[in-house]
C-alpha atoms as a PDB file:
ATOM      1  CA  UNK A   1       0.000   0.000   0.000  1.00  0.00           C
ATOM      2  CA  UNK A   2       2.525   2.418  -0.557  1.00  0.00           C
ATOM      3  CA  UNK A   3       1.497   3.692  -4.295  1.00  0.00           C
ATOM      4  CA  UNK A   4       1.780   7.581  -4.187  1.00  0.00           C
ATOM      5  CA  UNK A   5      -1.315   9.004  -5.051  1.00  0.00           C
ATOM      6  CA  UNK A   6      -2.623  12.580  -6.168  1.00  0.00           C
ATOM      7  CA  UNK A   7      -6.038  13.967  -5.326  1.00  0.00           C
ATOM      8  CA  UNK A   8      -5.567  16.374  -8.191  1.00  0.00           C
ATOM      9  CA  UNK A   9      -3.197  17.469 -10.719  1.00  0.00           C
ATOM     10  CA  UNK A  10      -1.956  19.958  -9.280  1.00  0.00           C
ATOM     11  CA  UNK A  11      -1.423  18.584  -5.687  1.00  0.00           C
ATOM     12  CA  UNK A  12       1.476  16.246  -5.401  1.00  0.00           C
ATOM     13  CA  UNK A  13       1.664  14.011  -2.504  1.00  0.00           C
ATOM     14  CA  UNK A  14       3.263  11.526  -0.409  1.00  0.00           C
ATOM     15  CA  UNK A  15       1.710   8.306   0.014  1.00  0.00           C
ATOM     16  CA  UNK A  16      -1.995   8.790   0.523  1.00  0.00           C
ATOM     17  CA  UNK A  17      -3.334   6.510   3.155  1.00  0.00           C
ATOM     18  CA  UNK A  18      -6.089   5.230   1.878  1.00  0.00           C
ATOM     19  CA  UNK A  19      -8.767   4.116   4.112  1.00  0.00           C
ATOM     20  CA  UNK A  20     -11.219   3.313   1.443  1.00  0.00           C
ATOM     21  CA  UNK A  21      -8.737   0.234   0.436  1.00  0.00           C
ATOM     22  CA  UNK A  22      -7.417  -0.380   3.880  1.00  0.00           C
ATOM     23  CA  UNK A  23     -10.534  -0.860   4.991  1.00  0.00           C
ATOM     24  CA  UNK A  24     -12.001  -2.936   2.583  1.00  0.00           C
ATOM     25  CA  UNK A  25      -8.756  -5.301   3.177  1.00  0.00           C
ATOM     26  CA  UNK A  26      -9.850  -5.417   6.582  1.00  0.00           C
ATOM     27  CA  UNK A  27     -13.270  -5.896   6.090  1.00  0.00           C
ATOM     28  CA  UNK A  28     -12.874  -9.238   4.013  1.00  0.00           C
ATOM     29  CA  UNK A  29     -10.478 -10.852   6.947  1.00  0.00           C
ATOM     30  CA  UNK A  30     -13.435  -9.862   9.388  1.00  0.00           C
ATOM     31  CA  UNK A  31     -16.189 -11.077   7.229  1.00  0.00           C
ATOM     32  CA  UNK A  32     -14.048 -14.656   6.657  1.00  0.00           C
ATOM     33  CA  UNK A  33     -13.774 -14.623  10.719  1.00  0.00           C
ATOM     34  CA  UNK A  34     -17.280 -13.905  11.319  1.00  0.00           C
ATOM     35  CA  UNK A  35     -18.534 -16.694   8.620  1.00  0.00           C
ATOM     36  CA  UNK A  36     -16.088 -18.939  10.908  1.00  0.00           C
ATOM     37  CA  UNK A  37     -18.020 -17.894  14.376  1.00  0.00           C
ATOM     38  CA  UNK A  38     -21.290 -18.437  12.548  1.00  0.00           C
ATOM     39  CA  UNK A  39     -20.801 -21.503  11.725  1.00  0.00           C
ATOM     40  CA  UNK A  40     -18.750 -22.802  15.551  1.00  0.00           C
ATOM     41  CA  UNK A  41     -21.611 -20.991  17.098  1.00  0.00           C
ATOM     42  CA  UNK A  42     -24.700 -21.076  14.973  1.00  0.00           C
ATOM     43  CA  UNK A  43     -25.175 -17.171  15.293  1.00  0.00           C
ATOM     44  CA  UNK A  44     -23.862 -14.029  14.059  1.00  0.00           C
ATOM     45  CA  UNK A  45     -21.818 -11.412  15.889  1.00  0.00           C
ATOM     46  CA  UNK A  46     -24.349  -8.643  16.778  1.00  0.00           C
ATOM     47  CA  UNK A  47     -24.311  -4.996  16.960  1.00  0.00           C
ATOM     48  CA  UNK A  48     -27.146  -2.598  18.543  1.00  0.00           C
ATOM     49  CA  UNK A  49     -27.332   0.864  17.807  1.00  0.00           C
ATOM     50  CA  UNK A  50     -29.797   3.285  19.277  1.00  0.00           C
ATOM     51  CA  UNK A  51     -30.225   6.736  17.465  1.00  0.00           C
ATOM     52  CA  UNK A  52     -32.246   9.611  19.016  1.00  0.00           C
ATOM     53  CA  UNK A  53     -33.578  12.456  16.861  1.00  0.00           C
ATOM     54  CA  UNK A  54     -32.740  13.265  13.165  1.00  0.00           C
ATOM     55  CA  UNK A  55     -29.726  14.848  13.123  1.00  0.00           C
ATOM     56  CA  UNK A  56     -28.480  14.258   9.492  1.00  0.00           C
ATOM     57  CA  UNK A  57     -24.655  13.729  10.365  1.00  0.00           C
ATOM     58  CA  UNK A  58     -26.169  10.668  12.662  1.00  0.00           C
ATOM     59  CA  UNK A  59     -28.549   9.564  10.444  1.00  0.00           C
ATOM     60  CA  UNK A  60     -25.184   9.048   7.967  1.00  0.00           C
ATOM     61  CA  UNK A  61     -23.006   7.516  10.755  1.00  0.00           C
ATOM     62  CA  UNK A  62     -25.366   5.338  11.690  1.00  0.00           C
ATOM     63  CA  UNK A  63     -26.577   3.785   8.556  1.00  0.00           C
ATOM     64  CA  UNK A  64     -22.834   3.477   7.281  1.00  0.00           C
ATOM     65  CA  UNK A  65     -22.288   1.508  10.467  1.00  0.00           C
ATOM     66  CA  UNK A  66     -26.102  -1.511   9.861  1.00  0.00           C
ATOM     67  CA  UNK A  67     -24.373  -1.229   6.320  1.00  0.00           C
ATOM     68  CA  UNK A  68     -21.133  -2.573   6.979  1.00  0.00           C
ATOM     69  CA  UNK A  69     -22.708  -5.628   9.684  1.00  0.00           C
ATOM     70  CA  UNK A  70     -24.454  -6.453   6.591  1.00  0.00           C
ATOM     71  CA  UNK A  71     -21.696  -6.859   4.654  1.00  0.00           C
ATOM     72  CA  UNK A  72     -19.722  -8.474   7.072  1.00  0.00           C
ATOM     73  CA  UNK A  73     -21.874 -10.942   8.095  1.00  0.00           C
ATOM     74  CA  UNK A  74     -23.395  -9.368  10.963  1.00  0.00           C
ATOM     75  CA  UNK A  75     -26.516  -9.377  12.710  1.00  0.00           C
ATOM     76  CA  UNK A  76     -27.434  -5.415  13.177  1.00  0.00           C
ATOM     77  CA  UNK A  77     -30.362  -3.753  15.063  1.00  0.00           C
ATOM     78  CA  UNK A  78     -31.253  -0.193  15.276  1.00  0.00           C
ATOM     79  CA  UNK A  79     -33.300   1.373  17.556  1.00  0.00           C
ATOM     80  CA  UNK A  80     -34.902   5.225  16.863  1.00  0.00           C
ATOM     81  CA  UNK A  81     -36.213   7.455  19.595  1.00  0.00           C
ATOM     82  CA  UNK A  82     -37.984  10.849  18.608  1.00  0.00           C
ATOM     83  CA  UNK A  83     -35.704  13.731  21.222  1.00  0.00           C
ATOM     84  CA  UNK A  84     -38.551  13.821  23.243  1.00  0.00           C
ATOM     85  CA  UNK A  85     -37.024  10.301  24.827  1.00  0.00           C
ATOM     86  CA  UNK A  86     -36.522  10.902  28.668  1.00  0.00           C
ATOM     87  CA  UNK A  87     -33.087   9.696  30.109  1.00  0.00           C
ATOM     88  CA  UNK A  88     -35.071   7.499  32.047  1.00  0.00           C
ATOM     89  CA  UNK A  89     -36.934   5.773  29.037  1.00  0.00           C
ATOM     90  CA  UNK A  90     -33.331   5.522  27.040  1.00  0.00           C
ATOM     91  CA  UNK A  91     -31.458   4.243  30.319  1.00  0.00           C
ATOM     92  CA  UNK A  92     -33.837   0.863  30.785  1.00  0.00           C
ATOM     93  CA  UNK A  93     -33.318   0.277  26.737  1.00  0.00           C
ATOM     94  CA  UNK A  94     -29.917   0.330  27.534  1.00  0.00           C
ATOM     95  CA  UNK A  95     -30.497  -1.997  30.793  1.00  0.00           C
ATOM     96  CA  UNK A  96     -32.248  -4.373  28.371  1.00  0.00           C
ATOM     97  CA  UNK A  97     -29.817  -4.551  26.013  1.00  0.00           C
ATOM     98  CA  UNK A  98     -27.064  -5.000  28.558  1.00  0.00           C
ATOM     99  CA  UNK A  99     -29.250  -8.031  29.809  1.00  0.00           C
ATOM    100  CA  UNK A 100     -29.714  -9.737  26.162  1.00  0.00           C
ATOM    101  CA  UNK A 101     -27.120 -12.401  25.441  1.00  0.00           C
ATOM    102  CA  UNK A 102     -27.506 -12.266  21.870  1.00  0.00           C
ATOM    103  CA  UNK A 103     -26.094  -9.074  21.431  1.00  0.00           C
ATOM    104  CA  UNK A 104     -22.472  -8.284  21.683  1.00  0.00           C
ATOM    105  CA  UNK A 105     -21.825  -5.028  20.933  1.00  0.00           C
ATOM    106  CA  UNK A 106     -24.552  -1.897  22.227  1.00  0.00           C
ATOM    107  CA  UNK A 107     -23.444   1.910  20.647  1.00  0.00           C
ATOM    108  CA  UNK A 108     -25.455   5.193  21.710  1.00  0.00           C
ATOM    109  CA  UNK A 109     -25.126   7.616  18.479  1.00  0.00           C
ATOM    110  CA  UNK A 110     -23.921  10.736  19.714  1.00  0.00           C
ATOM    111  CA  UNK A 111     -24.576  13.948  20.478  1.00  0.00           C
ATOM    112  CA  UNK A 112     -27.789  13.134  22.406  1.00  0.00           C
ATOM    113  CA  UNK A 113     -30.346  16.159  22.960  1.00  0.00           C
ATOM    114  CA  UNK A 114     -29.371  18.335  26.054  1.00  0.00           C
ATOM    115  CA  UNK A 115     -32.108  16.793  28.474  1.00  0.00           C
ATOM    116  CA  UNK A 116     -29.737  13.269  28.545  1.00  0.00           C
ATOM    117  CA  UNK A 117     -26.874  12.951  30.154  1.00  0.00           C
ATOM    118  CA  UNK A 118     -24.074  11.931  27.697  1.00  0.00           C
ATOM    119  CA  UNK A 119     -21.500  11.052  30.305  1.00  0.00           C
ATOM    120  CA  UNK A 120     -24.676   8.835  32.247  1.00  0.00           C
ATOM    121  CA  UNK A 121     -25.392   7.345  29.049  1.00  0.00           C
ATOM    122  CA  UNK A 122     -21.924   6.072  28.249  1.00  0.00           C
ATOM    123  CA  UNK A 123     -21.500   4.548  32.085  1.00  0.00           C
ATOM    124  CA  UNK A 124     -24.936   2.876  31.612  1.00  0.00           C
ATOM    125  CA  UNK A 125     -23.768   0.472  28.784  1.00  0.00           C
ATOM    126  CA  UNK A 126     -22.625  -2.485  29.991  1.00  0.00           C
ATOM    127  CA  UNK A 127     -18.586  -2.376  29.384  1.00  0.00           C
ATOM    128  CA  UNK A 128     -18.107  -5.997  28.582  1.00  0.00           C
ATOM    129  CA  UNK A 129     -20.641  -4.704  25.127  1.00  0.00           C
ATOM    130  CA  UNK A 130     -18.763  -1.340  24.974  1.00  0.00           C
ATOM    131  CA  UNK A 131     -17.422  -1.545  21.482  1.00  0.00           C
ATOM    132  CA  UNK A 132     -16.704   2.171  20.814  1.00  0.00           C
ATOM    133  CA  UNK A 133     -14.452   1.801  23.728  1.00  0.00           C
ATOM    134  CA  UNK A 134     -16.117   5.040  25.448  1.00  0.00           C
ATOM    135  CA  UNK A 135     -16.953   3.320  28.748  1.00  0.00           C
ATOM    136  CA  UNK A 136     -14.233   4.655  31.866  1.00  0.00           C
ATOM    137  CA  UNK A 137     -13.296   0.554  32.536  1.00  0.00           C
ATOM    138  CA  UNK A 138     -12.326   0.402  29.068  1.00  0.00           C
ATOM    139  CA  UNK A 139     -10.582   3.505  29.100  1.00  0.00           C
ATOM    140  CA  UNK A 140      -9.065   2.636  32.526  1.00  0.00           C
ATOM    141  CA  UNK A 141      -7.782  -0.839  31.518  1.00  0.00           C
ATOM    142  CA  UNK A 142      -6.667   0.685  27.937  1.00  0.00           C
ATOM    143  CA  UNK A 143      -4.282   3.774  30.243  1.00  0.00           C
ATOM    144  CA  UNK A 144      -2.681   0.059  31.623  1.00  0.00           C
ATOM    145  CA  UNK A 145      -1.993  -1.147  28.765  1.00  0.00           C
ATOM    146  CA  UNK A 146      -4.932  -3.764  29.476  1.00  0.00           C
ATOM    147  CA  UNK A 147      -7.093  -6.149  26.888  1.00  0.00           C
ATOM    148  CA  UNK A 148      -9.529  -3.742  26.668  1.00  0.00           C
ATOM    149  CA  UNK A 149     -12.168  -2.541  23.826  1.00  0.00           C
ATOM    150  CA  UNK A 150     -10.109   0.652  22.767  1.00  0.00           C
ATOM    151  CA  UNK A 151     -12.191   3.331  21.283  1.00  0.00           C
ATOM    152  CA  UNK A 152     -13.402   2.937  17.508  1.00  0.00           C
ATOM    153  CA  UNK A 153     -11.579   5.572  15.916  1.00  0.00           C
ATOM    154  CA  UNK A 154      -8.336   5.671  17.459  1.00  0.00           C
ATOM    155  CA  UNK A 155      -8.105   1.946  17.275  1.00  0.00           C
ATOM    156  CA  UNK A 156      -9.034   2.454  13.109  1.00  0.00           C
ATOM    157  CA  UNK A 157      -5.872   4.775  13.030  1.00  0.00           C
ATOM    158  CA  UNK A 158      -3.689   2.335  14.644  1.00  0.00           C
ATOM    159  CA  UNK A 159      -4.889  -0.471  11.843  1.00  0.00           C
ATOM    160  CA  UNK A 160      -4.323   2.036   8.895  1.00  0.00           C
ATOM    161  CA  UNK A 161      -0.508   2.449  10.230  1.00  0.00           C
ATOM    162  CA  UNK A 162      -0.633  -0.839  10.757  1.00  0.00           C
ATOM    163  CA  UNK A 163      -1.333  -1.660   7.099  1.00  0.00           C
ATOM    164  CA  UNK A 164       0.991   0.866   5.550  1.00  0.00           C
ATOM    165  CA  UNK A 165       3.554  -0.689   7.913  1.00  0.00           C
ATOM    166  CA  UNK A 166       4.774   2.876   9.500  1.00  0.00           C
ATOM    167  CA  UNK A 167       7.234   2.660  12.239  1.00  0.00           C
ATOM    168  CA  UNK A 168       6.201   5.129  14.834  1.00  0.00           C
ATOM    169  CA  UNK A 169       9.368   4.161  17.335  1.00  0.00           C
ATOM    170  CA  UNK A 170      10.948   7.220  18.778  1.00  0.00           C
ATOM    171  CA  UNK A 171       8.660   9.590  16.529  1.00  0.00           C
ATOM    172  CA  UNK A 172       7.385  12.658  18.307  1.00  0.00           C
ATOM    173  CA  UNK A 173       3.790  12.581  17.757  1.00  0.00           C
ATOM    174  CA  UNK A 174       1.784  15.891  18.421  1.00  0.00           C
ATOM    175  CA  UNK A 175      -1.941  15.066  18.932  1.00  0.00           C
ATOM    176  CA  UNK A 176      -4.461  18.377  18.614  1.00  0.00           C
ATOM    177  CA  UNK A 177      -7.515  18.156  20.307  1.00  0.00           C
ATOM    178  CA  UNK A 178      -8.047  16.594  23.820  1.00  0.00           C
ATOM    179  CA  UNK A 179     -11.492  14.640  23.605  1.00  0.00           C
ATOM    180  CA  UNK A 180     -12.110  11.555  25.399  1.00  0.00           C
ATOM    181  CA  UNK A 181     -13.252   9.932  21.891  1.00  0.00           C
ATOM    182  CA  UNK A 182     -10.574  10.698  20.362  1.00  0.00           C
ATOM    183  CA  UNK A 183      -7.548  12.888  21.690  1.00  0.00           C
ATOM    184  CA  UNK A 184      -6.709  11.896  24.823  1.00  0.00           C
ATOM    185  CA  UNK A 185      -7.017   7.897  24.269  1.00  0.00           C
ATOM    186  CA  UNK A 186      -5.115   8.611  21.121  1.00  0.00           C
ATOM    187  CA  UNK A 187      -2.062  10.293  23.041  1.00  0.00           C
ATOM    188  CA  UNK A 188      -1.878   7.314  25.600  1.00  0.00           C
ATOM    189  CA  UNK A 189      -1.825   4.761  22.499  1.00  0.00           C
ATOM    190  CA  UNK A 190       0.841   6.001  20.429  1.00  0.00           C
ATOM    191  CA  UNK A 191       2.871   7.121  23.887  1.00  0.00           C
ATOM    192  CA  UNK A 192       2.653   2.552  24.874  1.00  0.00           C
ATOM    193  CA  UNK A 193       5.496   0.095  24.446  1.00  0.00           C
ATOM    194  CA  UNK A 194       3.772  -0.988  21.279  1.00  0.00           C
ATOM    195  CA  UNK A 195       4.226  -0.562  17.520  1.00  0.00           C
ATOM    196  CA  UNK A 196       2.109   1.715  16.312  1.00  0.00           C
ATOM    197  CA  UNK A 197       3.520   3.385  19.369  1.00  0.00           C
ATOM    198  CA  UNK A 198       6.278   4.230  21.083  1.00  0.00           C
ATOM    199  CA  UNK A 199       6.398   7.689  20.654  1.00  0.00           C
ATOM    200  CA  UNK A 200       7.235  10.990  22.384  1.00  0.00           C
ATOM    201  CA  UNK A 201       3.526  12.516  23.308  1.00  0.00           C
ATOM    202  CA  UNK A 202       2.791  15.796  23.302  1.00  0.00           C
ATOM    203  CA  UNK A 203      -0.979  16.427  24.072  1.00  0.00           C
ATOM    204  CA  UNK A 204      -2.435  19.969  22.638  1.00  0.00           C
ATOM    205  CA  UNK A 205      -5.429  21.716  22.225  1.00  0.00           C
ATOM    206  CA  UNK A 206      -7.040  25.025  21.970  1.00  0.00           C
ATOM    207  CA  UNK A 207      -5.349  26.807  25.036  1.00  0.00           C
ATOM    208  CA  UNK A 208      -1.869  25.805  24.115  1.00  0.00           C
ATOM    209  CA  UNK A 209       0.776  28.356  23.936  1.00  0.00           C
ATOM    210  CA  UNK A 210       2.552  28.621  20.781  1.00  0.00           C
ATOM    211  CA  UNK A 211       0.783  26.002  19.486  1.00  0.00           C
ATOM    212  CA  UNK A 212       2.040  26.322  15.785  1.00  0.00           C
ATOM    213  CA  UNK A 213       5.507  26.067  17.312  1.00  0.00           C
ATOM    214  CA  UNK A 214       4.190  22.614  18.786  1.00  0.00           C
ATOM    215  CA  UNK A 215       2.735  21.772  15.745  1.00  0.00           C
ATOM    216  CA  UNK A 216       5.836  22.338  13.312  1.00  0.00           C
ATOM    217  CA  UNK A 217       8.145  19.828  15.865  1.00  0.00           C
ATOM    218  CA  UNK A 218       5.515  16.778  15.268  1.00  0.00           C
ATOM    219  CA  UNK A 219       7.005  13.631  12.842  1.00  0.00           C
ATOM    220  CA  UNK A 220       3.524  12.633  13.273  1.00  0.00           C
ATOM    221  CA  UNK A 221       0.508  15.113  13.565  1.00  0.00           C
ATOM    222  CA  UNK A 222      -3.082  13.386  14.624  1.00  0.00           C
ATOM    223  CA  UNK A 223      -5.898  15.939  14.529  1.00  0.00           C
ATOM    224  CA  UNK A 224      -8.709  15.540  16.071  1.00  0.00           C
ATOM    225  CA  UNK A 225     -10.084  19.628  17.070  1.00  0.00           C
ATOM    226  CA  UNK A 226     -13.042  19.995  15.007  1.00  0.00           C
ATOM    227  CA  UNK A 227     -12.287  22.980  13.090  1.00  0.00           C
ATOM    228  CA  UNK A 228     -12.118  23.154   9.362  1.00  0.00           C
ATOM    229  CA  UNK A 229      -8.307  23.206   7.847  1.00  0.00           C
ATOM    230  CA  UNK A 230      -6.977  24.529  10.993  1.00  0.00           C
ATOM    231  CA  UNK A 231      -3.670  22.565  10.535  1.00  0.00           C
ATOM    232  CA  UNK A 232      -2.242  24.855   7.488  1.00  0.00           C
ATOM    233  CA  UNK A 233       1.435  24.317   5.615  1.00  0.00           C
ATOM    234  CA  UNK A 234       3.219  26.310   7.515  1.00  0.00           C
ATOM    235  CA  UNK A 235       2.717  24.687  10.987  1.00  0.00           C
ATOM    236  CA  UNK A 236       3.695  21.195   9.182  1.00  0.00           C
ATOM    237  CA  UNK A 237       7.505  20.194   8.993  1.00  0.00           C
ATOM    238  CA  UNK A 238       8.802  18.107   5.426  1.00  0.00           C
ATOM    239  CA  UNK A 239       8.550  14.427   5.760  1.00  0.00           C
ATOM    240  CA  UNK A 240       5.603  14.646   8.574  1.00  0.00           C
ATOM    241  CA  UNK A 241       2.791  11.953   8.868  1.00  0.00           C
ATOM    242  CA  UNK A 242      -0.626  13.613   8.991  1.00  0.00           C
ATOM    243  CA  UNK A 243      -3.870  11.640  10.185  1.00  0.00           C
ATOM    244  CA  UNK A 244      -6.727  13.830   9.432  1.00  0.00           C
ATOM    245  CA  UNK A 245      -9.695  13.077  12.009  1.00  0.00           C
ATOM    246  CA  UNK A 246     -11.393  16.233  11.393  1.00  0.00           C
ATOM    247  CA  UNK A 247     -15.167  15.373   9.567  1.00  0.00           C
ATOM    248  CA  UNK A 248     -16.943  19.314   9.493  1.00  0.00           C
ATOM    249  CA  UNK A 249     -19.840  19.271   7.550  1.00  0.00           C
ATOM    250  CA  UNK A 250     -20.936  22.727   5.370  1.00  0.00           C
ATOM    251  CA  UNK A 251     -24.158  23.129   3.382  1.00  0.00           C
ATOM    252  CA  UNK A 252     -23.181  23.214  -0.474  1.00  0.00           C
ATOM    253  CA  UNK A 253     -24.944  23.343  -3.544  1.00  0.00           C
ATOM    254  CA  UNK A 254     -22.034  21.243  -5.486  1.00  0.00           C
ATOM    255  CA  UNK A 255     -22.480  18.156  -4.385  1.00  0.00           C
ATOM    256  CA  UNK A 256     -26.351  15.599  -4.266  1.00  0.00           C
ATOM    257  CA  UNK A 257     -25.789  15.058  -0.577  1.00  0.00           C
ATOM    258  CA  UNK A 258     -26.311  19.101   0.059  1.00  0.00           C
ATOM    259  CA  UNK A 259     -23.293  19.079   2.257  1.00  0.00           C
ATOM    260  CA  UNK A 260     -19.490  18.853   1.906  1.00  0.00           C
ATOM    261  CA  UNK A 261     -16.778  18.112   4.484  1.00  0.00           C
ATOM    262  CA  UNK A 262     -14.020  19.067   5.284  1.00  0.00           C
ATOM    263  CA  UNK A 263     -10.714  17.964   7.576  1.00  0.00           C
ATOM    264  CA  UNK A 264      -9.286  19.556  10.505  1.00  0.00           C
ATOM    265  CA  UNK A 265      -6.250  19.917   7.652  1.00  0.00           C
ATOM    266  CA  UNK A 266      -5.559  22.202   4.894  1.00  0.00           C
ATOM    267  CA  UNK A 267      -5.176  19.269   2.580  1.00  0.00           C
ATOM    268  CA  UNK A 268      -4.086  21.548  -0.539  1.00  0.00           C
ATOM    269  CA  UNK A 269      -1.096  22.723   0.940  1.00  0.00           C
ATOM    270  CA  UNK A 270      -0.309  20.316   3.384  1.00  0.00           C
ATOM    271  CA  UNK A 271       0.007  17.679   1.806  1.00  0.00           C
ATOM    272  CA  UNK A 272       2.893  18.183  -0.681  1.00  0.00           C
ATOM    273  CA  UNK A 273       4.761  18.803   2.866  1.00  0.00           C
ATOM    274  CA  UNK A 274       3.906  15.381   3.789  1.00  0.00           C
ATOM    275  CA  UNK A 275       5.197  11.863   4.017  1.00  0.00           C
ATOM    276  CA  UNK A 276       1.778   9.940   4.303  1.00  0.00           C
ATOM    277  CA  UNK A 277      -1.804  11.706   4.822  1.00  0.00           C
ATOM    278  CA  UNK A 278      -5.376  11.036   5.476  1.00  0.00           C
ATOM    279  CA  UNK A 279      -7.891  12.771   3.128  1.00  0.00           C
ATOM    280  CA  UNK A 280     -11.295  13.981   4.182  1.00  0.00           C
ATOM    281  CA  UNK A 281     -13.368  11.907   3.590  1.00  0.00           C
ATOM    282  CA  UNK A 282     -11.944   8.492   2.550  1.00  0.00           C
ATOM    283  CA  UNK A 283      -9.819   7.945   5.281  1.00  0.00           C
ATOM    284  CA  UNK A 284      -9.694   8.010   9.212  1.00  0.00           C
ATOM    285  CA  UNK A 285     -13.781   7.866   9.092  1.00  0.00           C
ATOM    286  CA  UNK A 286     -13.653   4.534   6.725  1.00  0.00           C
ATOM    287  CA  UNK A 287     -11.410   2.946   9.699  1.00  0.00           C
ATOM    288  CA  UNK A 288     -13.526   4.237  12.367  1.00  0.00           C
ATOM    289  CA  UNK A 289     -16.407   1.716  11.503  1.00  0.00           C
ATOM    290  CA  UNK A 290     -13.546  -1.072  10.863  1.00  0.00           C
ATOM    291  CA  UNK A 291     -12.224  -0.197  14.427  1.00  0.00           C
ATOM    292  CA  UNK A 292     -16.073  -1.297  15.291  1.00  0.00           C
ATOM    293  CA  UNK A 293     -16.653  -3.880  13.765  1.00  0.00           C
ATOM    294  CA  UNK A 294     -13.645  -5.414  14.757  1.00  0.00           C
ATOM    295  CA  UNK A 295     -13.939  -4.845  18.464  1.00  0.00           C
ATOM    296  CA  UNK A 296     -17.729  -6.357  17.695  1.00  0.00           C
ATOM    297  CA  UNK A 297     -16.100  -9.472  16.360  1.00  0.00           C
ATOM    298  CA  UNK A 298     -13.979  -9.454  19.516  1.00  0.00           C
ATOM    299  CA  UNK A 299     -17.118  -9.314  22.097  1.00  0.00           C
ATOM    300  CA  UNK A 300     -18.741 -11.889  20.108  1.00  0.00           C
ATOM    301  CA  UNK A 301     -15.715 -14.399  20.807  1.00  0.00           C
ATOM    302  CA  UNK A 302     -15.396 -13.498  24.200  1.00  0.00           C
ATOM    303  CA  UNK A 303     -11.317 -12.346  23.539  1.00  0.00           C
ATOM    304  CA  UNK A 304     -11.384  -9.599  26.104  1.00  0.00           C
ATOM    305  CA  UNK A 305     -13.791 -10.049  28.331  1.00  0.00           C
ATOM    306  CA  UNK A 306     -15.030 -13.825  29.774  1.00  0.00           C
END
């Protein structure tokens, strides 16, 4: 996987990480290990998703996500809720679920509307069916360097450098942004005696001093801040690996959907800077559902927890 690839003419890059491919490679190795649980156990690996209101980026998320059991080869459920749900109606669906045996693997779409308790929400799910990793015992266990279900999209990053075969030892990796979803698990991973990993950490976010400065001393830059293109060319060194996180949806008129997104990174004029990068989209999104589906897989076999 190390074809170098340009997104236009006039852009020349490094090696594109392509999570499109990657995770289609993945996907067939899950769907040939999920065929071979089937059949020892005579039922398919499940995943349960509950969705509350409409919002249209969740609506996407979550379809992409019964879309890929599907093709997989596993058994998906999806449960809707109008935002008028109380916390106290959603928290005994997620008691029940916790309570099923046939289901492996329970997700709560997020955001939630204001009236539920995110944080209440995420404690509430049984950890042993936590497959987005979210869950403070699987964060806990993953800070020890535990068996643990680590969260879905910084686990999906650690398979893409796994498949382009990047050696992260001794790298200084600067993550930007600080989220529990994403940024702060994500610092911890590539900081453990592990390859990817092994890295010099440094954690930043939006009250960092000199943050550029930060910025242009990374080998590796993972962002994850949620603003559009706010990694530019000149805070990014020659030869650095960028992972793109960033997915910030704007109305347009140019495209069917009615909306087009964007990274966290300039991609334009970073990326002739770069060694490897991430577009947006087709690439740390694609290996967030892979990072799912494979910790689903995982629950369903009983490898972390018994």
């Amino acid at each position: 996987m190390s074809d170098r690839n340009s997104k236009s003419p006039e852009v020349v890059l490094g090696v594109l990480l392509d999570g499109k491919a990657t995770s289609e490679k993945i996907k067939l190795q899950i769907a040939d290990e999920a065929e071979a649980f089937t059949k020892q156990s005579g039922r398919k690996p499940h995943l349960v998703a509950i969705l509350v209101g409409n919002d249209g980026g969740s609506e996407t998320y979550v379809a992409s996500k019964m879309r890929n059991c599907e093709k997989v080869g596993f058994k998906s459920s999806l449960y809707r809720y109008d935002t008028s749900v109380t916390e106290v109606e959603l928290l005994a669906k997620i008691e029940e679920i916790n309570q099923d045996d046939d289901v492996d693997g329970l997700i709560v779409q997020l955001p939630l509307p204001k009236h539920i308790d995110p944080e209440k929400v995420t404690e509430t799910i049984d950890y042993k069916k936590d497959v987005d990793g979210f869950h403070p015992i699987n964060l806990g266990r993953m800070m020890r360097n535990l068996p643990c279900f680590i969260p879905a999209t910084p686990y999906g990053i650690l398979l893409m450098l796994q498949a382009y075969q990047i050696d992260t030892t001794g790298k200084h990796c600067v993550v930007i942004g600080r989220s529990n979803i994403v940024g702060s698990p994500m610092s911890i991973l590539m900081a453990r005696n592990a390859n990817p990993g092994n890295c010099t950490v440094t954690l930043t976010h939006s009250k960092t001093k000199d943050l550029k400065a930060q910025i242009l001393k990374a080998d590796i830059i993972i962002a994850a801040i949620g603003r559009k293109n706010f990694v530019t060319a000149d805070m990014v060194k020659d030869g650095a690996i960028v992972i793109d996180v960033g997915i910030n949806r704007e109305t347009s008129t140019q495209t069917k959907s009615g909306y087009k997104l964007f990274g966290d990174v300039d991609f334009e004029h970073v990326a002739p800077k770069a060694s490897y990068i991430t577009p947006v989209p087709g690439g740390v999104g694609l290996m967030t559902i892979v990072g799912l589906l494979k910790n689903t897989l995982a629950s369903a076999r009983k490898e972390i927890y018994f």
